[in-house]
Protein backbone atom coordinates (compact mmCIF):
# COMPACT_ATOMS: atom_id res chain seq x y z
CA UNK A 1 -51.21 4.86 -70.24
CA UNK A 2 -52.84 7.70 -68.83
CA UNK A 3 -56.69 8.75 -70.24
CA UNK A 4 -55.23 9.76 -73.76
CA UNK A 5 -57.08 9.13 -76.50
CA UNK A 6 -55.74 7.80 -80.07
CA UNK A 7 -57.19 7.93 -83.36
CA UNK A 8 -55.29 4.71 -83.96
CA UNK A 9 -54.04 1.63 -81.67
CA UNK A 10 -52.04 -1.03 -83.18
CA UNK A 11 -51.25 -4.28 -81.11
CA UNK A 12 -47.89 -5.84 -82.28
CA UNK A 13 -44.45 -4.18 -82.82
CA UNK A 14 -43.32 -6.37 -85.35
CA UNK A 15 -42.44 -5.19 -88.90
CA UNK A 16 -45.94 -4.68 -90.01
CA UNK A 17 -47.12 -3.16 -86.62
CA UNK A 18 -44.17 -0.42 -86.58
CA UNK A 19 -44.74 0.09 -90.35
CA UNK A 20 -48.85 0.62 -89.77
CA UNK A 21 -48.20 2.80 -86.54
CA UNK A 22 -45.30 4.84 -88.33
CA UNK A 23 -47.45 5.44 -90.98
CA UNK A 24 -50.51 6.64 -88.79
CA UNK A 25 -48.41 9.15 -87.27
CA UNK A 26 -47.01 10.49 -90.38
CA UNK A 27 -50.88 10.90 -91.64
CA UNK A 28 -51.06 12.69 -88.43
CA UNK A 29 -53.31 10.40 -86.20
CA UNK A 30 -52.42 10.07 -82.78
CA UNK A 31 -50.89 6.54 -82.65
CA UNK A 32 -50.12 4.32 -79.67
CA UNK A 33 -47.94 1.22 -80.60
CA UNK A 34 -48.47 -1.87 -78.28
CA UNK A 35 -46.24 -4.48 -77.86
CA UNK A 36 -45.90 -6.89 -74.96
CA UNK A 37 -41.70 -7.74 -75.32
CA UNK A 38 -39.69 -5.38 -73.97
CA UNK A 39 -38.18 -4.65 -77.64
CA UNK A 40 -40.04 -3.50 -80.48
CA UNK A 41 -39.27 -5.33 -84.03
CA UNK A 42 -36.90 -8.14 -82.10
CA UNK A 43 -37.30 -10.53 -85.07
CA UNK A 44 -36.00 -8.08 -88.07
CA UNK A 45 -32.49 -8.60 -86.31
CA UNK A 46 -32.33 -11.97 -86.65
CA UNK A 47 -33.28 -12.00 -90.50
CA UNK A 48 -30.57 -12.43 -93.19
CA UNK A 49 -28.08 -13.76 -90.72
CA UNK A 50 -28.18 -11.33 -88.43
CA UNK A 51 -28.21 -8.67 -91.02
CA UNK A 52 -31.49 -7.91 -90.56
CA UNK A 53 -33.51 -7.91 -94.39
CA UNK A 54 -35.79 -5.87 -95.25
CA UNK A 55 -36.60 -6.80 -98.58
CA UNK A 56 -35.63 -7.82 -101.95
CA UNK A 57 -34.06 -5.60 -105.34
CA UNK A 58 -36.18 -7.26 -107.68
CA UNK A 59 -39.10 -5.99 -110.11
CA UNK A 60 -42.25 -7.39 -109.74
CA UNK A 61 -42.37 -10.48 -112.26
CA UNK A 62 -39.37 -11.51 -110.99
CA UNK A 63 -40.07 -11.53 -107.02
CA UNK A 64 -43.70 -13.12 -108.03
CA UNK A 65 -41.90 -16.02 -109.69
CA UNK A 66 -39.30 -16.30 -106.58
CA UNK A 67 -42.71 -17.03 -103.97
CA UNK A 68 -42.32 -20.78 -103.51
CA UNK A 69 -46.95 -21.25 -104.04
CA UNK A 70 -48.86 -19.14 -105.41
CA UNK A 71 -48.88 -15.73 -104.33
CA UNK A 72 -50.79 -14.28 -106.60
CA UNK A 73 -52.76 -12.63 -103.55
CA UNK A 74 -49.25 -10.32 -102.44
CA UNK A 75 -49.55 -9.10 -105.72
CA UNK A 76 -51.79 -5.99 -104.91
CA UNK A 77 -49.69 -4.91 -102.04
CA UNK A 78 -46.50 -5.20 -104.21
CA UNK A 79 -47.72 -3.46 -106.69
CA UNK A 80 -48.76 -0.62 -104.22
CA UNK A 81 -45.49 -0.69 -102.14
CA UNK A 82 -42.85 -2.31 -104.27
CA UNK A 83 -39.08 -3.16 -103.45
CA UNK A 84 -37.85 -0.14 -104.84
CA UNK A 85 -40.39 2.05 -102.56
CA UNK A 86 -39.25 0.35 -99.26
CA UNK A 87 -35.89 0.90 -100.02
CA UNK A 88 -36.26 4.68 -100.73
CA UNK A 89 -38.91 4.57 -97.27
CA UNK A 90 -35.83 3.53 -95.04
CA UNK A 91 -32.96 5.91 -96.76
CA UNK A 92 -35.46 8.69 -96.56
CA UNK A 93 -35.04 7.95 -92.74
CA UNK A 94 -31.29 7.46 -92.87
CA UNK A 95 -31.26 4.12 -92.70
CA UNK A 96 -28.38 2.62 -94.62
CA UNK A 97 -28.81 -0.05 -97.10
CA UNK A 98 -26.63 -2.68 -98.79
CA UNK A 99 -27.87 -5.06 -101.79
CA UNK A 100 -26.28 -8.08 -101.64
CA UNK A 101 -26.84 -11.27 -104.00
């Protein structure tokens, strides 16, 4: 990196990294993204098989009863960002989806 300066660093390219950095940008703070393997989000292609999930097509009671303990402390941040509104976040993008059982 050269002397640029960013409103907003994020360390890790995982799924939560690219999603914080992406969404920086888009507020329109200049982002750098930092990530020590050579590929960002490496994991999400392994996930479902291969098929790389993103999330599930479920309502809110439902995916709270599917959390194996008690995850009563993800409910805030699916009530802010359900299912439904990552799904429509990746079509807006192109990105194209398949709901499988």
């Amino acid at each position: 990196m050269s002397n640029a300066r960013f409103d907003v660093i994020v360390v890790g390219g995982g799924a939560a990294g690219m999603m914080a950095a992406g969404q920086a940008a888009l507020r329109g703070r200049r982002t750098a993204l930092i990530e020590r393997n050579p590929i960002l989000g490496k994991k999400l292609g392994i996930t479902g098989k291969g098929r790389c999930n993103i999330t599930n097509d479920a309502e809110l009671p439902q995916l709270m009863a599917a959390l194996p303990t008690n995850g009563s402390f993800l409910y805030s941040a699916f009530s802010a960002f359900a299912p439904s509104d990552v799904m429509a976040f990746f079509e807006t993008l192109g990105v194209p989806l398949k709901v499988e059982r």
